[in-house]
N, C-alpha and C. Protein backbone atom coordinates (compact mmCIF):
# COMPACT_ATOMS: atom_id res chain seq x y z
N UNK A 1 0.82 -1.20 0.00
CA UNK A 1 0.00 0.00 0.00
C UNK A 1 0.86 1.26 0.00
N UNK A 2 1.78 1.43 0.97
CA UNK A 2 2.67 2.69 0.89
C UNK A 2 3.39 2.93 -0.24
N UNK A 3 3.99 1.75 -1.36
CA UNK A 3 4.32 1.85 -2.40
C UNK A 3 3.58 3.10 -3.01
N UNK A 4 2.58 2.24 -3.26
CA UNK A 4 1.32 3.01 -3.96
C UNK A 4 1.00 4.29 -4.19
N UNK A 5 0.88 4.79 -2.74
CA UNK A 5 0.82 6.31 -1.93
C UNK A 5 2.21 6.75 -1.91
N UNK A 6 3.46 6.18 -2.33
CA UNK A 6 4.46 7.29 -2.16
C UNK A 6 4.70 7.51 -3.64
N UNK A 7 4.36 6.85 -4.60
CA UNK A 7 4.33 6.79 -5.97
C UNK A 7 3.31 8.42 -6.49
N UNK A 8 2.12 8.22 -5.90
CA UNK A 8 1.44 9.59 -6.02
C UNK A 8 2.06 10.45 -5.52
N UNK A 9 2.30 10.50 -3.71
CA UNK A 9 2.44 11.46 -3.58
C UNK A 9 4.32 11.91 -4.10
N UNK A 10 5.21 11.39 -4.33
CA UNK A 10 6.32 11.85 -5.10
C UNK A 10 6.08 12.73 -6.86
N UNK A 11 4.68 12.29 -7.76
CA UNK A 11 4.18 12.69 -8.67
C UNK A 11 3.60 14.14 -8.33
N UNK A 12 2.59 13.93 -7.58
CA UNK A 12 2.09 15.76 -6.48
C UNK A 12 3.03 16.51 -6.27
N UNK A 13 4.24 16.19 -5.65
CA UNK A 13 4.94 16.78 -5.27
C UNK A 13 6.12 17.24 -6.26
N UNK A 14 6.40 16.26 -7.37
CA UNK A 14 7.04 17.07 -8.58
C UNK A 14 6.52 18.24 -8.88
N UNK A 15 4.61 17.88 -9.33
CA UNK A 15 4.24 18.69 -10.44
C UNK A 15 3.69 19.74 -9.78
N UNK A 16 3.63 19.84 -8.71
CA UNK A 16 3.13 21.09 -7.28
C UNK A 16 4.90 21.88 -7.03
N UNK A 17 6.03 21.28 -7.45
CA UNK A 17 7.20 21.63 -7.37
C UNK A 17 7.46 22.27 -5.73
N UNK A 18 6.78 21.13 -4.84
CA UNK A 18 7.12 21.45 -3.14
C UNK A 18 8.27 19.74 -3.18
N UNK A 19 8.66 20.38 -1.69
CA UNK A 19 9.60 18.79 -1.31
C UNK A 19 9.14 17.78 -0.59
N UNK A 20 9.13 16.93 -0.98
CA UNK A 20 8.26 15.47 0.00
C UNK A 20 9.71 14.79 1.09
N UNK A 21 9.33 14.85 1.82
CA UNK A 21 9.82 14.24 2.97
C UNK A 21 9.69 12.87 3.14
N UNK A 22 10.35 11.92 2.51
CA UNK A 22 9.53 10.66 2.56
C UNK A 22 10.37 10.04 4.41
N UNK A 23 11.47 10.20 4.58
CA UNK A 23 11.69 9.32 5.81
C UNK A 23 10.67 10.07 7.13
N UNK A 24 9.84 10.74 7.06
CA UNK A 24 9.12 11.36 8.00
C UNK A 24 7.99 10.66 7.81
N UNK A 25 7.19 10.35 6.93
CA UNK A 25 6.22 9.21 5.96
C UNK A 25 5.92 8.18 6.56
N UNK A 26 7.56 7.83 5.88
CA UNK A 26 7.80 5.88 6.62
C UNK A 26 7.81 5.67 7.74
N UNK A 27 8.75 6.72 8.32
CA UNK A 27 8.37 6.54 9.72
C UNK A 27 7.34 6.14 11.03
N UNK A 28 6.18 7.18 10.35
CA UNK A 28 5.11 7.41 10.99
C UNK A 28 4.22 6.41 10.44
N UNK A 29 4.31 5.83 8.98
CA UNK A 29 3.35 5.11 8.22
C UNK A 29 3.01 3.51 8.76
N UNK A 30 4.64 3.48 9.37
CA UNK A 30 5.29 1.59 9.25
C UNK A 30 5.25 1.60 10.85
N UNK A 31 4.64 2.59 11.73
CA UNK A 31 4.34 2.66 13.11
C UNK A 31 3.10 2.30 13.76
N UNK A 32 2.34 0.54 13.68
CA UNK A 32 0.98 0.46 14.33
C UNK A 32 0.61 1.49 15.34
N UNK A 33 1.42 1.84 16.16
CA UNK A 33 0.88 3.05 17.43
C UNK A 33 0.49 4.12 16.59
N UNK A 34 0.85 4.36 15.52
CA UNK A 34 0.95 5.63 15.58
C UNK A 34 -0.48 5.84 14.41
N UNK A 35 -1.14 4.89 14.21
CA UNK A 35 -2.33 5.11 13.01
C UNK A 35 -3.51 3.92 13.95
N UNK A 36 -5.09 4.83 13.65
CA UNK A 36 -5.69 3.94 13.46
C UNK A 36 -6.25 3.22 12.68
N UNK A 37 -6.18 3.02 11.40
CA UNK A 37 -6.23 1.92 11.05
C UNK A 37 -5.15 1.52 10.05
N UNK A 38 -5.32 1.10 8.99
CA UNK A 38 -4.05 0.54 8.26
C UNK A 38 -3.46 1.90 7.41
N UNK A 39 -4.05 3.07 7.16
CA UNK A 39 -3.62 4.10 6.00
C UNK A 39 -3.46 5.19 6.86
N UNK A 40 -4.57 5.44 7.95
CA UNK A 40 -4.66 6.55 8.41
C UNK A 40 -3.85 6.97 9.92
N UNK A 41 -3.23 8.16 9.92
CA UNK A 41 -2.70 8.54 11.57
C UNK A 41 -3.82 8.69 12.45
N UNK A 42 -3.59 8.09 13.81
CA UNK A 42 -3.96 8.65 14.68
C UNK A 42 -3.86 9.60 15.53
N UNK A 43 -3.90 10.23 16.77
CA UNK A 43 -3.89 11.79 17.01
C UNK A 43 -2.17 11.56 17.50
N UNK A 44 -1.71 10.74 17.60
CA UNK A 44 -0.45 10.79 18.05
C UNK A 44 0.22 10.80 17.26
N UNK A 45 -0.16 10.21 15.79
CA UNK A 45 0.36 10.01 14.58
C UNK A 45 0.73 11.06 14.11
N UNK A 46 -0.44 12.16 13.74
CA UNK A 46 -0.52 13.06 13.44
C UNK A 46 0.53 14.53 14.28
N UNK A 47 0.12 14.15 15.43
CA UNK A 47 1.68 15.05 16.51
C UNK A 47 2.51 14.71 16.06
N UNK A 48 3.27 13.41 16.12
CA UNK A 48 4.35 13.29 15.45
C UNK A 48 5.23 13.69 14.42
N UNK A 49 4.24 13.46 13.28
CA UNK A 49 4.02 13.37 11.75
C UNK A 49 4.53 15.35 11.83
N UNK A 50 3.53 15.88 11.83
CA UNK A 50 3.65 16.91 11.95
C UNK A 50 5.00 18.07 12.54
N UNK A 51 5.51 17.22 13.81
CA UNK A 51 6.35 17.94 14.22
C UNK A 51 7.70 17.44 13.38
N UNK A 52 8.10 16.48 12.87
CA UNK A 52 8.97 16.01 11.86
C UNK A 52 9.06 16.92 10.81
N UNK A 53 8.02 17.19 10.27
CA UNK A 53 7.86 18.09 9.17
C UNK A 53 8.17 19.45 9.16
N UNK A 54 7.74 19.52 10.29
CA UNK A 54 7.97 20.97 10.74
C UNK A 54 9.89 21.09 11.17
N UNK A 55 10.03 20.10 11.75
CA UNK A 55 12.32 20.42 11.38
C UNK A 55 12.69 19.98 10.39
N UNK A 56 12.05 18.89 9.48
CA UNK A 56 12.51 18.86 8.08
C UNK A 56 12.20 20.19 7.43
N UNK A 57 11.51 20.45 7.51
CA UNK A 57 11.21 21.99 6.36
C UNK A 57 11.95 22.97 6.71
N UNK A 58 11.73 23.25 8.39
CA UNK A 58 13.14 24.24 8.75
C UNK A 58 14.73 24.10 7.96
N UNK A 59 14.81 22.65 8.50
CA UNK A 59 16.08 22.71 7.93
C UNK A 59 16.19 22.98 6.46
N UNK A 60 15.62 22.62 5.70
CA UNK A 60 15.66 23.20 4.10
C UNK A 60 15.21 24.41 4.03
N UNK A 61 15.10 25.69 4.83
CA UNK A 61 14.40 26.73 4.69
C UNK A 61 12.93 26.73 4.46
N UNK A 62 11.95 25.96 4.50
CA UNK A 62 11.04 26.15 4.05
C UNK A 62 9.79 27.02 5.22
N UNK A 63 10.75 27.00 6.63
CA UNK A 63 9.87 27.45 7.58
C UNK A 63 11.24 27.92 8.70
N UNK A 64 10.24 28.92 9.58
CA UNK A 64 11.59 29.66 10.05
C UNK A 64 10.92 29.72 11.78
């Protein structure tokens, strides 16, 4: 399944010309705690998920 979904979202993210973060993804994706059910985060997921993103993007400038 994540195949799948990183296949799109790497395509979105070309043709939107933003940066995809995929080890922040996998991380959170390949984590039972961290989703309830098989695709989706749960609220912890989502904290997580989120705060990753938020120092990946810093560090590339994308947020300050």
């Amino acid at each position: 399944m994540w195949l799948v979904a990183a296949d799109l979202l790497r395509r979105v993210a070309d043709e939107q010309q933003v940066p995809i973060i995929e080890e922040e993804i996998v991380e959170v994706l390949s984590d039972r705690q961290m989703k309830c059910d098989p695709l989706h985060q749960n609220p912890a997921g989502h904290a997580k998920f989120s705060l990753k993103i938020f120092d990946a993007l810093m560090s590339i400038g994308y947020a300050a």
